[in-house]
PDB file of N, CA and C in Angstrom:
ATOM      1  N   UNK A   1       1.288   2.627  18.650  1.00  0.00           N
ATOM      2  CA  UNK A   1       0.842   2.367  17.302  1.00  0.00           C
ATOM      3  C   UNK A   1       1.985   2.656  16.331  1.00  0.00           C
ATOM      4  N   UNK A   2       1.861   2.079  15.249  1.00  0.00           N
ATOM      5  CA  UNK A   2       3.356   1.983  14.505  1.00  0.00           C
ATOM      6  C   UNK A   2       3.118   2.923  13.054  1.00  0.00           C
ATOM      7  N   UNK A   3       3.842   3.679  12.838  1.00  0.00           N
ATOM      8  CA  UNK A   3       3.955   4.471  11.690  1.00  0.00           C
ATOM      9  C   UNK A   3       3.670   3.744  10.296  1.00  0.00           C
ATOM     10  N   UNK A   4       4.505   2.970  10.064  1.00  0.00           N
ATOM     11  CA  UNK A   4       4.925   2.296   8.827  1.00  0.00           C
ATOM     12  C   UNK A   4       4.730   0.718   9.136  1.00  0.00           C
ATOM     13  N   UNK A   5       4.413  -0.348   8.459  1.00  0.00           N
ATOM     14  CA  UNK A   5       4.655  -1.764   8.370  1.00  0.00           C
ATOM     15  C   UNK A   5       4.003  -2.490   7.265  1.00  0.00           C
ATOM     16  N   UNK A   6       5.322  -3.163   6.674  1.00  0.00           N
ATOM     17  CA  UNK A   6       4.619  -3.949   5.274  1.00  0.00           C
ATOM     18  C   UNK A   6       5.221  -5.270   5.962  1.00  0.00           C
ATOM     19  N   UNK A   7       3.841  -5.902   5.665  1.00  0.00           N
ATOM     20  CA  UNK A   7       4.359  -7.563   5.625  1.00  0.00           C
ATOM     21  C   UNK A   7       4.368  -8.312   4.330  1.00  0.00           C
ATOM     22  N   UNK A   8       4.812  -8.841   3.850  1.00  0.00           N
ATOM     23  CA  UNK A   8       5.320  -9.638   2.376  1.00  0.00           C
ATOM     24  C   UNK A   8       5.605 -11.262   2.618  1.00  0.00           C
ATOM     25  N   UNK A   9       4.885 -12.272   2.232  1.00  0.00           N
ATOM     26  CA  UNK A   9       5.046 -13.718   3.057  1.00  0.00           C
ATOM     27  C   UNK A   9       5.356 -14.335   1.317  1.00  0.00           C
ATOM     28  N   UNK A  10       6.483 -14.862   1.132  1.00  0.00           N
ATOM     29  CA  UNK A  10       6.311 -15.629  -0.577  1.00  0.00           C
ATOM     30  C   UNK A  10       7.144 -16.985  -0.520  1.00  0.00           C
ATOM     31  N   UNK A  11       6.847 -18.136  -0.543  1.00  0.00           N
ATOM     32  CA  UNK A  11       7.372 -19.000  -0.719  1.00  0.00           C
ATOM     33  C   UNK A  11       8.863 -19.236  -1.509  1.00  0.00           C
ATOM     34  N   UNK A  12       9.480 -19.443  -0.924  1.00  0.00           N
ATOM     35  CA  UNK A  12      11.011 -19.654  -1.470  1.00  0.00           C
ATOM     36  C   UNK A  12      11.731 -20.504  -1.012  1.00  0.00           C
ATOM     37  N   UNK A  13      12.963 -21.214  -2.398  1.00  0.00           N
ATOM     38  CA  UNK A  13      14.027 -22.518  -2.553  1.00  0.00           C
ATOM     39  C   UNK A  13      14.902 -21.888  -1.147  1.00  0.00           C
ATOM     40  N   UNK A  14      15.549 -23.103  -0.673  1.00  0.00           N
ATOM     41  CA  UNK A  14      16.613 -22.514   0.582  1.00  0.00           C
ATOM     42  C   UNK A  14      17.250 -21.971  -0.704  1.00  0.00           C
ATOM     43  N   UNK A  15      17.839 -21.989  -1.800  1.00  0.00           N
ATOM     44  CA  UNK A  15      19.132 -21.233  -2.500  1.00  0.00           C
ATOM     45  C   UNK A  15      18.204 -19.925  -2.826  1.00  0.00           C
ATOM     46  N   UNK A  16      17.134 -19.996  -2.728  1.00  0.00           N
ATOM     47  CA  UNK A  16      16.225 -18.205  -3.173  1.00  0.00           C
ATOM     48  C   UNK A  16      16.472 -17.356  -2.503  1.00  0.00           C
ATOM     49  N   UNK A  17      16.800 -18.517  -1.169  1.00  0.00           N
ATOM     50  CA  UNK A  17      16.416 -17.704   0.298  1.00  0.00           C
ATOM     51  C   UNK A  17      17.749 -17.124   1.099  1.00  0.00           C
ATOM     52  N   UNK A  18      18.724 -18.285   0.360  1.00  0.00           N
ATOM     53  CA  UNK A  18      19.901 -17.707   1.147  1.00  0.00           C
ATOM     54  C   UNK A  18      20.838 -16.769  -0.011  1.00  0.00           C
ATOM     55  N   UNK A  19      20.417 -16.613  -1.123  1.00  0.00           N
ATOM     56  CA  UNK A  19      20.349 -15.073  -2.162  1.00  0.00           C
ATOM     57  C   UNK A  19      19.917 -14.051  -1.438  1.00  0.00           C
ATOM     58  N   UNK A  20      18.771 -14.361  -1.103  1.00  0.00           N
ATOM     59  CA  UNK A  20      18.189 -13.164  -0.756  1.00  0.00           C
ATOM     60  C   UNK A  20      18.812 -12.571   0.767  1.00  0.00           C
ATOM     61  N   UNK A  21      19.033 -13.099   1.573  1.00  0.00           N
ATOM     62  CA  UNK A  21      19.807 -12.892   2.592  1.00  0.00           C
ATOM     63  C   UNK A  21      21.622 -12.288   2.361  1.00  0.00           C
ATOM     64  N   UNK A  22      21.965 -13.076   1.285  1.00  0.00           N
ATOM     65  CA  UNK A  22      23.188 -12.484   1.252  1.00  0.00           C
ATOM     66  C   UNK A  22      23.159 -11.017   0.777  1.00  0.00           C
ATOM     67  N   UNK A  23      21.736 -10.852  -0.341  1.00  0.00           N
ATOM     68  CA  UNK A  23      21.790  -9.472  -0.644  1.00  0.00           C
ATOM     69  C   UNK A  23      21.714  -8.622   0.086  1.00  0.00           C
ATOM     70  N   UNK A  24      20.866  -8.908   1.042  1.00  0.00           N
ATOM     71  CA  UNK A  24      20.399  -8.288   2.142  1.00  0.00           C
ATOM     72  C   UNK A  24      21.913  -7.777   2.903  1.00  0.00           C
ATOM     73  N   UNK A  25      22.465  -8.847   3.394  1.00  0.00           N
ATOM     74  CA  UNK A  25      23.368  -7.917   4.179  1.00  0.00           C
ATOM     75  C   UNK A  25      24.736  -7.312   3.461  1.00  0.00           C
ATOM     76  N   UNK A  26      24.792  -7.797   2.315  1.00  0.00           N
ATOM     77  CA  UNK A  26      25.823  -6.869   1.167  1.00  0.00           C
ATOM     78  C   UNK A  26      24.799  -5.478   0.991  1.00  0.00           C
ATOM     79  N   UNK A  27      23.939  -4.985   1.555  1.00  0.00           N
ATOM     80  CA  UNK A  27      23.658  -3.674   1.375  1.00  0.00           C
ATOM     81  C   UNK A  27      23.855  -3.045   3.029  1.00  0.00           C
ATOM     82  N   UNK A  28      23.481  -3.461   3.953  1.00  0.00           N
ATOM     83  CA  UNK A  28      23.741  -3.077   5.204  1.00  0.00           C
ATOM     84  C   UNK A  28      25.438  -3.312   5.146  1.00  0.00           C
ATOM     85  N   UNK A  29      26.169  -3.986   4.943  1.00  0.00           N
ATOM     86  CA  UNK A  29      27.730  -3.357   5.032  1.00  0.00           C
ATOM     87  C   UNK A  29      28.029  -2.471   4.067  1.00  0.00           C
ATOM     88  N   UNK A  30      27.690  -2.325   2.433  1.00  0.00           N
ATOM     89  CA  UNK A  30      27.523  -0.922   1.819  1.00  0.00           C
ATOM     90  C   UNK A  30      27.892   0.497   2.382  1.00  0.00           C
ATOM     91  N   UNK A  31      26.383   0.726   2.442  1.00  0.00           N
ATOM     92  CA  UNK A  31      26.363   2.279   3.059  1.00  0.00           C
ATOM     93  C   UNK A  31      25.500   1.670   3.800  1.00  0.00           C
ATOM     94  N   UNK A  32      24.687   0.922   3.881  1.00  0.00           N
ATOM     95  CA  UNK A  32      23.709   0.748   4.922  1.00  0.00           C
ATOM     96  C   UNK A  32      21.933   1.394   4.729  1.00  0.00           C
ATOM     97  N   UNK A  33      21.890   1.616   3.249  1.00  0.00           N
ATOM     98  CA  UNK A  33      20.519   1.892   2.463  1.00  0.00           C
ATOM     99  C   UNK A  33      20.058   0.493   1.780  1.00  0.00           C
ATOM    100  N   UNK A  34      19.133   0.233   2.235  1.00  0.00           N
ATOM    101  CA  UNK A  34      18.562  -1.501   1.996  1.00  0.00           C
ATOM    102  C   UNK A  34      17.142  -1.039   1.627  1.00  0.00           C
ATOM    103  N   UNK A  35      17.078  -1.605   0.133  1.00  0.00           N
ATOM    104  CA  UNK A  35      16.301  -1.090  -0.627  1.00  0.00           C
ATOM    105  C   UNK A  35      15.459  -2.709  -1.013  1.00  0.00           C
ATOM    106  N   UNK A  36      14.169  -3.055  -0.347  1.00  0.00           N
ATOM    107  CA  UNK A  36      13.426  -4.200   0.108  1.00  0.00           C
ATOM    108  C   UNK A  36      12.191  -4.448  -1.226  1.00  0.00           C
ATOM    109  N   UNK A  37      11.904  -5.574  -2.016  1.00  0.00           N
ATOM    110  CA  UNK A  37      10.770  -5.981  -2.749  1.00  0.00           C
ATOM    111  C   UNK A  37      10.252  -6.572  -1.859  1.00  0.00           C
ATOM    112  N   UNK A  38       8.964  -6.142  -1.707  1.00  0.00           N
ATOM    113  CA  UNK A  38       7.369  -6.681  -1.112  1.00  0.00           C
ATOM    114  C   UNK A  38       6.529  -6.674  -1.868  1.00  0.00           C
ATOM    115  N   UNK A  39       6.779  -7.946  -2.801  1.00  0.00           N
ATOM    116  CA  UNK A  39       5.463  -8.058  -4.029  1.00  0.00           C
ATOM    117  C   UNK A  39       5.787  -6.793  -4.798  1.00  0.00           C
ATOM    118  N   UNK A  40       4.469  -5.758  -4.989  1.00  0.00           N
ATOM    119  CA  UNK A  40       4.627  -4.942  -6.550  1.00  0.00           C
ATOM    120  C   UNK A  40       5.461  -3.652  -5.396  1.00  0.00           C
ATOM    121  N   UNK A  41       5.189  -3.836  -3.871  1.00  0.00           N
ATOM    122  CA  UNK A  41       6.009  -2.401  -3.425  1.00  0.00           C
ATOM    123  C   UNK A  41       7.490  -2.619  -2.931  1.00  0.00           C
ATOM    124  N   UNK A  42       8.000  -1.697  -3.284  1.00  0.00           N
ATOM    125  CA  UNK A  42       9.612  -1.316  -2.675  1.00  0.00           C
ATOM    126  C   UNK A  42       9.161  -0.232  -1.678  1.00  0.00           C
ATOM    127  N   UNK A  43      10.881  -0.809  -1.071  1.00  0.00           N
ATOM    128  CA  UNK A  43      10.756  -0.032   0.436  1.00  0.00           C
ATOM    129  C   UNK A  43      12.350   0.319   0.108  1.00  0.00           C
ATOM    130  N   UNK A  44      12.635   1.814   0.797  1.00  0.00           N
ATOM    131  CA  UNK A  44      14.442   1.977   1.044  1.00  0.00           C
ATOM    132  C   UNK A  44      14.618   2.154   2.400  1.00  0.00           C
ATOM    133  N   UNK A  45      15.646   1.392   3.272  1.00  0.00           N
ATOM    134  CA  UNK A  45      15.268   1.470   4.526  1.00  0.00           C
ATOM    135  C   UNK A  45      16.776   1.908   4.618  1.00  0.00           C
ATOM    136  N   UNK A  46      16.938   2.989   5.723  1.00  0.00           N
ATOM    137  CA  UNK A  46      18.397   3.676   4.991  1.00  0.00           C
ATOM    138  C   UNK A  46      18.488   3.154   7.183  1.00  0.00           C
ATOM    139  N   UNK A  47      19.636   2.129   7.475  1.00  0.00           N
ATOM    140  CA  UNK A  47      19.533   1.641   8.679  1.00  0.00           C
ATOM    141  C   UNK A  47      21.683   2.454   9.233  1.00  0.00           C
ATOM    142  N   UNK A  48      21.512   3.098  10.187  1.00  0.00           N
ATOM    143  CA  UNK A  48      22.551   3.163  11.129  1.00  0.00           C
ATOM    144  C   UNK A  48      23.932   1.896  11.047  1.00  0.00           C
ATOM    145  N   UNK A  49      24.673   2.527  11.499  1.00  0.00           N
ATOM    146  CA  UNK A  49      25.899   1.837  12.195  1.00  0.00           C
ATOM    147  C   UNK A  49      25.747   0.920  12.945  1.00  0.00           C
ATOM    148  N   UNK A  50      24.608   1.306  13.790  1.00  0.00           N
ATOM    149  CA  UNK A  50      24.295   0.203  15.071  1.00  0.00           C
ATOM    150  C   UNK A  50      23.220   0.128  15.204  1.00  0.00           C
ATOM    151  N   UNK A  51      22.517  -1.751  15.209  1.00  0.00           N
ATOM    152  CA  UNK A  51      21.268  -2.029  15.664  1.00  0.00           C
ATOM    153  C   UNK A  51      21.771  -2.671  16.564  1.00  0.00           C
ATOM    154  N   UNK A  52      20.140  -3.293  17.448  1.00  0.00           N
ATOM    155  CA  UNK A  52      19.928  -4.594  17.735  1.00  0.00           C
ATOM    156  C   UNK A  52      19.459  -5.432  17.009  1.00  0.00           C
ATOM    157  N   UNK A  53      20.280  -6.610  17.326  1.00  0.00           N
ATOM    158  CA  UNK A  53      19.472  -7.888  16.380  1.00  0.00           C
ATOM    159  C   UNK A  53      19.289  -8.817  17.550  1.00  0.00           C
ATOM    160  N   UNK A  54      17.515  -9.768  16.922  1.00  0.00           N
ATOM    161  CA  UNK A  54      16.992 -10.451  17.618  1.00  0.00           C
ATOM    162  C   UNK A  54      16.977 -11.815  17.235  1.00  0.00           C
ATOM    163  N   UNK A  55      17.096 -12.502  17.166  1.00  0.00           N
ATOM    164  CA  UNK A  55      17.370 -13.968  16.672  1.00  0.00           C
ATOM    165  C   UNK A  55      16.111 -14.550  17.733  1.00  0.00           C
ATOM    166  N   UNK A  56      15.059 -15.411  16.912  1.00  0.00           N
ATOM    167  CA  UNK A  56      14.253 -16.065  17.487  1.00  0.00           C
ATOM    168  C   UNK A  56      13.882 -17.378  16.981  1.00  0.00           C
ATOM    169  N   UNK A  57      13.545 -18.725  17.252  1.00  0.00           N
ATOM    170  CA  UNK A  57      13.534 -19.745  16.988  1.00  0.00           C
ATOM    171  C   UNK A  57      12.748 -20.247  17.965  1.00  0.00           C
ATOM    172  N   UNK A  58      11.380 -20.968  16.910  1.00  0.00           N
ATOM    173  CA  UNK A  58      10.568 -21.254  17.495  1.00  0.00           C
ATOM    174  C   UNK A  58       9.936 -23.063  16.978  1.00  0.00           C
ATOM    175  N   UNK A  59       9.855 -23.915  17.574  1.00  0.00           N
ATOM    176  CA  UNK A  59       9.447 -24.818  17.163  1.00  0.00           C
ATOM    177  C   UNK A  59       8.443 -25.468  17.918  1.00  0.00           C
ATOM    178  N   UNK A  60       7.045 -25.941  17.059  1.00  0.00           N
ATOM    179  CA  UNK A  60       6.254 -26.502  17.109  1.00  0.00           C
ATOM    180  C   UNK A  60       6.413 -27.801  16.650  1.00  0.00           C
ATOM    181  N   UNK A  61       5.264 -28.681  16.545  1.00  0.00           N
ATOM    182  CA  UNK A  61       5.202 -30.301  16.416  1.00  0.00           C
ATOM    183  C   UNK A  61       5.559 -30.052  14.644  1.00  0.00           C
ATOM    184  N   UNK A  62       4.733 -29.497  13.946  1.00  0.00           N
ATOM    185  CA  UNK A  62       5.031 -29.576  12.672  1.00  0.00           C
ATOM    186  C   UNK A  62       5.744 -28.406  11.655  1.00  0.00           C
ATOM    187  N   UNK A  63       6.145 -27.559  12.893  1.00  0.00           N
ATOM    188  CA  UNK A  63       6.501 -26.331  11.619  1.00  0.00           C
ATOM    189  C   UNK A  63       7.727 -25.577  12.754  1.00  0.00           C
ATOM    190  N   UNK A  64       9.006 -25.258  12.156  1.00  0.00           N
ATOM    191  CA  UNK A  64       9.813 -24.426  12.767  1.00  0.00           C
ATOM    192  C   UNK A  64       9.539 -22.841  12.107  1.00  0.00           C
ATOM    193  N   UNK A  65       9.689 -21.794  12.909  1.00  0.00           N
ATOM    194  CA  UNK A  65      10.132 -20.568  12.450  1.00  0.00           C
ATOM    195  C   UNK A  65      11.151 -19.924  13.174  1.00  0.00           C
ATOM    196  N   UNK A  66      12.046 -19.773  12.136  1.00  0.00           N
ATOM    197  CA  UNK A  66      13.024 -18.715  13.035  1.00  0.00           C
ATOM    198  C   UNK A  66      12.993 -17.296  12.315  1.00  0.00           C
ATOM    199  N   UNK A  67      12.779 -16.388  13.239  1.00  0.00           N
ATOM    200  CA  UNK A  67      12.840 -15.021  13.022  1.00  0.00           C
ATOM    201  C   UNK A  67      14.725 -14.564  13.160  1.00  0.00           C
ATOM    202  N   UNK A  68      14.639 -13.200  12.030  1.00  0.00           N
ATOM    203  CA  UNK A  68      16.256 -12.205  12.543  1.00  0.00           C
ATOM    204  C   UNK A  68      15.040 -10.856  12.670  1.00  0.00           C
ATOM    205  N   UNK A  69      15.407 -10.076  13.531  1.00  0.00           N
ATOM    206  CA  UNK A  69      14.329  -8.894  13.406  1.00  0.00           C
ATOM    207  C   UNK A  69      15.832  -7.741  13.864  1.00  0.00           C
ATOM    208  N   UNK A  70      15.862  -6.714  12.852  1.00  0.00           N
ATOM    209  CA  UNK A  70      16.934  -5.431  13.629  1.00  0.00           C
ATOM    210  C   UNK A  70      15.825  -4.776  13.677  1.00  0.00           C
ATOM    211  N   UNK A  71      16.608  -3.966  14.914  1.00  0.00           N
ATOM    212  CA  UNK A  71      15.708  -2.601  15.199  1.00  0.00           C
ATOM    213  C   UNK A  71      16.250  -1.578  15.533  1.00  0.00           C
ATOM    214  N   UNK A  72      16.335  -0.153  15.328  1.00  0.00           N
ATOM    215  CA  UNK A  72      17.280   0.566  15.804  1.00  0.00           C
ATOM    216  C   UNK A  72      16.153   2.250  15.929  1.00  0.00           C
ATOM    217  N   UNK A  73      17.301   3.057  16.424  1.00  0.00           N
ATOM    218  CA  UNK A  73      16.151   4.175  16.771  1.00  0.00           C
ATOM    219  C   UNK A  73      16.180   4.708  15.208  1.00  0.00           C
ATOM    220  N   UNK A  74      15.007   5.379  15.117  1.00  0.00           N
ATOM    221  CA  UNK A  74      15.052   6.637  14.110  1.00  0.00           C
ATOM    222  C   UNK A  74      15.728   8.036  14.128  1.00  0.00           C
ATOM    223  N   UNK A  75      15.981   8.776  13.665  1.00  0.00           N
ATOM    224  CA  UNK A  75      15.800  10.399  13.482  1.00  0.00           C
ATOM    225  C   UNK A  75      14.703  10.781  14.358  1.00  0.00           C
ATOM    226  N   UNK A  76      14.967  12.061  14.973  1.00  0.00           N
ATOM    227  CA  UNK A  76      13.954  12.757  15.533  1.00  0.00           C
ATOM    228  C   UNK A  76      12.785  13.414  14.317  1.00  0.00           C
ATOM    229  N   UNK A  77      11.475  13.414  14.282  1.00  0.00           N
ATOM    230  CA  UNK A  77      10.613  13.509  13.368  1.00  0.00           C
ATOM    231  C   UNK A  77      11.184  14.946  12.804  1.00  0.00           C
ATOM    232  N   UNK A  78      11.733  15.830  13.777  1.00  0.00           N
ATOM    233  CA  UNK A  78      11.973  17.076  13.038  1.00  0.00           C
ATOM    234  C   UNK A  78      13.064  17.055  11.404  1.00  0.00           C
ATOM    235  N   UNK A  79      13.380  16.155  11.561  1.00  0.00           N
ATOM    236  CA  UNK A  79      14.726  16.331  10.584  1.00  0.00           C
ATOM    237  C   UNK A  79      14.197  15.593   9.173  1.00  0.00           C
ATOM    238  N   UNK A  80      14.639  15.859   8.000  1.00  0.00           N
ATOM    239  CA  UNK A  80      13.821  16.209   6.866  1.00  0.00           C
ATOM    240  C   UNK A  80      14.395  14.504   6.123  1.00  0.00           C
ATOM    241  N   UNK A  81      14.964  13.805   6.556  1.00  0.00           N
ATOM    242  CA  UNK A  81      15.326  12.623   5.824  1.00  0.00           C
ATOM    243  C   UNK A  81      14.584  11.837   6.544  1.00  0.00           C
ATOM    244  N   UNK A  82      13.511  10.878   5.890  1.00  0.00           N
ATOM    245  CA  UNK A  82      12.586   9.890   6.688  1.00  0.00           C
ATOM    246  C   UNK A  82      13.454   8.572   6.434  1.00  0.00           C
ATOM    247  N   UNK A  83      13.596   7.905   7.510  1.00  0.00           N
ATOM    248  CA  UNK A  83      14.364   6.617   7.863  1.00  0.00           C
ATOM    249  C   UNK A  83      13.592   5.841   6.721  1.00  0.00           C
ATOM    250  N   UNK A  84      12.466   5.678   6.190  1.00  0.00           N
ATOM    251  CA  UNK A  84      11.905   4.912   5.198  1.00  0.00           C
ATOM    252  C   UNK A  84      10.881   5.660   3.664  1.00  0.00           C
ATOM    253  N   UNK A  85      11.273   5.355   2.753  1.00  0.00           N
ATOM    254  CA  UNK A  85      10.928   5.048   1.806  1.00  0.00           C
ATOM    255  C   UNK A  85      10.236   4.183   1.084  1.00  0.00           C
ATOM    256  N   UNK A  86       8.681   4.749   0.738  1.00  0.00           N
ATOM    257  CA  UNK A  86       7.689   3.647   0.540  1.00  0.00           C
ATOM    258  C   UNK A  86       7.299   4.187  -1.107  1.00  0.00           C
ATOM    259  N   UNK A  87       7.448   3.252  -1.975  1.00  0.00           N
ATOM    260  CA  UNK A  87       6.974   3.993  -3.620  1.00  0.00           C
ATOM    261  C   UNK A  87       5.771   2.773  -3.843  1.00  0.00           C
ATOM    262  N   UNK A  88       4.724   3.183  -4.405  1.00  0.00           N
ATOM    263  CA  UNK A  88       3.300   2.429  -4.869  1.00  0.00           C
ATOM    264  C   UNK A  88       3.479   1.818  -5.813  1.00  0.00           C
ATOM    265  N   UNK A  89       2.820   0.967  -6.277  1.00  0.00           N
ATOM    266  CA  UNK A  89       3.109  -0.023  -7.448  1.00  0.00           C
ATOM    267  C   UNK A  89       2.807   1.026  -8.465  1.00  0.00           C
ATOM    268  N   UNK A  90       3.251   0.511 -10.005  1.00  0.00           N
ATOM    269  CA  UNK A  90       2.707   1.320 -11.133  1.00  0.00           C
ATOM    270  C   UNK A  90       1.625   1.253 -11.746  1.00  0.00           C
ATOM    271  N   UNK A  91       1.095   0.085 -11.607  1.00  0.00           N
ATOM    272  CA  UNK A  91      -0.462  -0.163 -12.249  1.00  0.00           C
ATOM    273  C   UNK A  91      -1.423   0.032 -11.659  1.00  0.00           C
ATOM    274  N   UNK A  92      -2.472  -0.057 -12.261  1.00  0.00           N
ATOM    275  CA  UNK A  92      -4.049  -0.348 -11.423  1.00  0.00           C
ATOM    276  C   UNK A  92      -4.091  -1.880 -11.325  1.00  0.00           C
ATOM    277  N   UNK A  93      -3.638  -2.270 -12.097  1.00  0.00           N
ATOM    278  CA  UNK A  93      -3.597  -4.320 -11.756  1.00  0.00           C
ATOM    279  C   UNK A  93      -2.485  -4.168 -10.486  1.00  0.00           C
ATOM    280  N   UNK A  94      -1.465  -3.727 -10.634  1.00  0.00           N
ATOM    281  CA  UNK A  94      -0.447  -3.831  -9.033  1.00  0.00           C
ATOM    282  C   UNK A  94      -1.275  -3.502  -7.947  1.00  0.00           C
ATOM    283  N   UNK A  95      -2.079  -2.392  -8.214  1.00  0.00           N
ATOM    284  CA  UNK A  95      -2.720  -1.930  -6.969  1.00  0.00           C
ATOM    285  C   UNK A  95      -3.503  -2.814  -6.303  1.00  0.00           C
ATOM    286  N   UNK A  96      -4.574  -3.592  -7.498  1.00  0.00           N
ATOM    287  CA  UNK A  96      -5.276  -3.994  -6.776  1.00  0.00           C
ATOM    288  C   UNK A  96      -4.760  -5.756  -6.397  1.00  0.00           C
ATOM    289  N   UNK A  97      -3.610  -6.003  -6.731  1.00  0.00           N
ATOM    290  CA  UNK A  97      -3.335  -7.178  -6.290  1.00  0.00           C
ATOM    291  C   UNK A  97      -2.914  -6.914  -4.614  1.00  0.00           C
ATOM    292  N   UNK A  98      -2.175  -5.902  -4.082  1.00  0.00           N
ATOM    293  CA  UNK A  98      -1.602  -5.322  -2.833  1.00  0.00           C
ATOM    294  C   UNK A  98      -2.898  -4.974  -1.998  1.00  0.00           C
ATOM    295  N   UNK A  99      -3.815  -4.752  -3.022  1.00  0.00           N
ATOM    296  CA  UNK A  99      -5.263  -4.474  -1.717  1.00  0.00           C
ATOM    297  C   UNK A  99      -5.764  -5.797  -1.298  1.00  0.00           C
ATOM    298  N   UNK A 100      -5.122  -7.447  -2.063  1.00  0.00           N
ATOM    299  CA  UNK A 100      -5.442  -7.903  -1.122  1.00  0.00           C
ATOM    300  C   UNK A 100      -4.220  -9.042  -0.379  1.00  0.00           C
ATOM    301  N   UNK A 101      -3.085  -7.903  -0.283  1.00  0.00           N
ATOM    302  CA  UNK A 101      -2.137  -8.826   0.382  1.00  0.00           C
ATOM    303  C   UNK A 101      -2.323  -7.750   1.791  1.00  0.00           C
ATOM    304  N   UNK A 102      -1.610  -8.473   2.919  1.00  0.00           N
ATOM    305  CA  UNK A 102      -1.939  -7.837   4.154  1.00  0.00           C
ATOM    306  C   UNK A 102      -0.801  -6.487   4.177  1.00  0.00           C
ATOM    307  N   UNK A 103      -0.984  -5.871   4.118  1.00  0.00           N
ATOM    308  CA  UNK A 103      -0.050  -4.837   4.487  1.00  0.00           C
ATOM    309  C   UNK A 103      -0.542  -3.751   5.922  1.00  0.00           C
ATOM    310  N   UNK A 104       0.297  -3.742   6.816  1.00  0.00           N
ATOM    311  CA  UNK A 104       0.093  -2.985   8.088  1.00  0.00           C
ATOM    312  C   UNK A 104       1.723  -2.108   8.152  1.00  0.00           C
ATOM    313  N   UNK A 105       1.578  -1.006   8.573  1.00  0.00           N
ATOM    314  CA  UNK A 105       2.909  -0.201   9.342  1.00  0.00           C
ATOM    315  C   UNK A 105       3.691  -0.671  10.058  1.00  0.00           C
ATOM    316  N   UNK A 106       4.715  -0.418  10.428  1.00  0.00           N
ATOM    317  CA  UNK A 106       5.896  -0.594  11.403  1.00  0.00           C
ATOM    318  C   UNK A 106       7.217  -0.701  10.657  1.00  0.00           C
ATOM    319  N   UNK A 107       7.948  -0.196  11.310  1.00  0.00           N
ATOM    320  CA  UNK A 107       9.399   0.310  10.832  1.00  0.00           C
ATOM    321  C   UNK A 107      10.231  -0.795  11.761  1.00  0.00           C
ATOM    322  N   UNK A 108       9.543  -2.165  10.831  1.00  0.00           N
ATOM    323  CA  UNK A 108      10.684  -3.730  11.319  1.00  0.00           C
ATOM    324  C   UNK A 108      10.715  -4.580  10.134  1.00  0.00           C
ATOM    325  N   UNK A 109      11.959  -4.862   9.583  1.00  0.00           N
ATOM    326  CA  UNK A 109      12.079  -5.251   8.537  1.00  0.00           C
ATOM    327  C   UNK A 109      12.120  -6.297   9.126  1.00  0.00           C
ATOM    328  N   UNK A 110      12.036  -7.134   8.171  1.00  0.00           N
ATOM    329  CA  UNK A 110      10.970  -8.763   8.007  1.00  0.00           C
ATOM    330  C   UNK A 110      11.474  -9.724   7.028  1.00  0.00           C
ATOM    331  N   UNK A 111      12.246 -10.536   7.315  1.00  0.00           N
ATOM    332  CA  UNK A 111      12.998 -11.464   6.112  1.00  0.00           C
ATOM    333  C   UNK A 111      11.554 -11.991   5.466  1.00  0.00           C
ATOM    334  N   UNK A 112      11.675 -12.579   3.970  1.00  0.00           N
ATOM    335  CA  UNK A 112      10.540 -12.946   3.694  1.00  0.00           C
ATOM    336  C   UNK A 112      10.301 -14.086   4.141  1.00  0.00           C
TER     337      UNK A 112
END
């Protein structure tokens, strides 16, 4: 069973999309603290030197998906810096828009 997992699904231009990707990995060569919008929640996902990355590509009759999924180990639970950072929206309107997007745990970041 998985600790943590937000899923976030939003329609986006290929130029939205390949922004958002470049940001993405201009923070993993950084320091490697990748700080994620999912609708009204942010996530800081502070990721290692070394993952695995999964490259998946999948095609059906009418729809391709290709997945990138990293994954890497955590910290042992004893140690006081949590690999993730989860902050709540600020409103009661944020809140209740997120109660009805799907959100589940797991510590796998998820291109949108």
């Amino acid at each position: 069973m998985s600790d943590v997992e937000v899923t976030y699904k939003e329609p986006l231009t290929r130029d939205e999309t390949a922004r958002y990707l470049s940001a993405l990995a201009a923070a993993l060569a950084d320091e490697g603290e990748v700080e994620l919008e999912l609708g009204a929640t942010k996530m800081k996902v502070r990721v290692p030197g070394k993952v695995r990355c999964k490259v998946e590509v999948e095609i059906d009759r009418d729809e391709v998906e290709f997945e990138v999924e990293l994954t890497w180990k955590t910290a042992t639970r004893d140690q006081s810096a949590p690999p993730v950072e989860q902050t709540e929206p600020d409103t009661a309107d944020e809140q209740a828009k997120d109660a009805h997007a799907h959100h589940s745990a797991r510590r796998k970041a998820s291109a949108r």
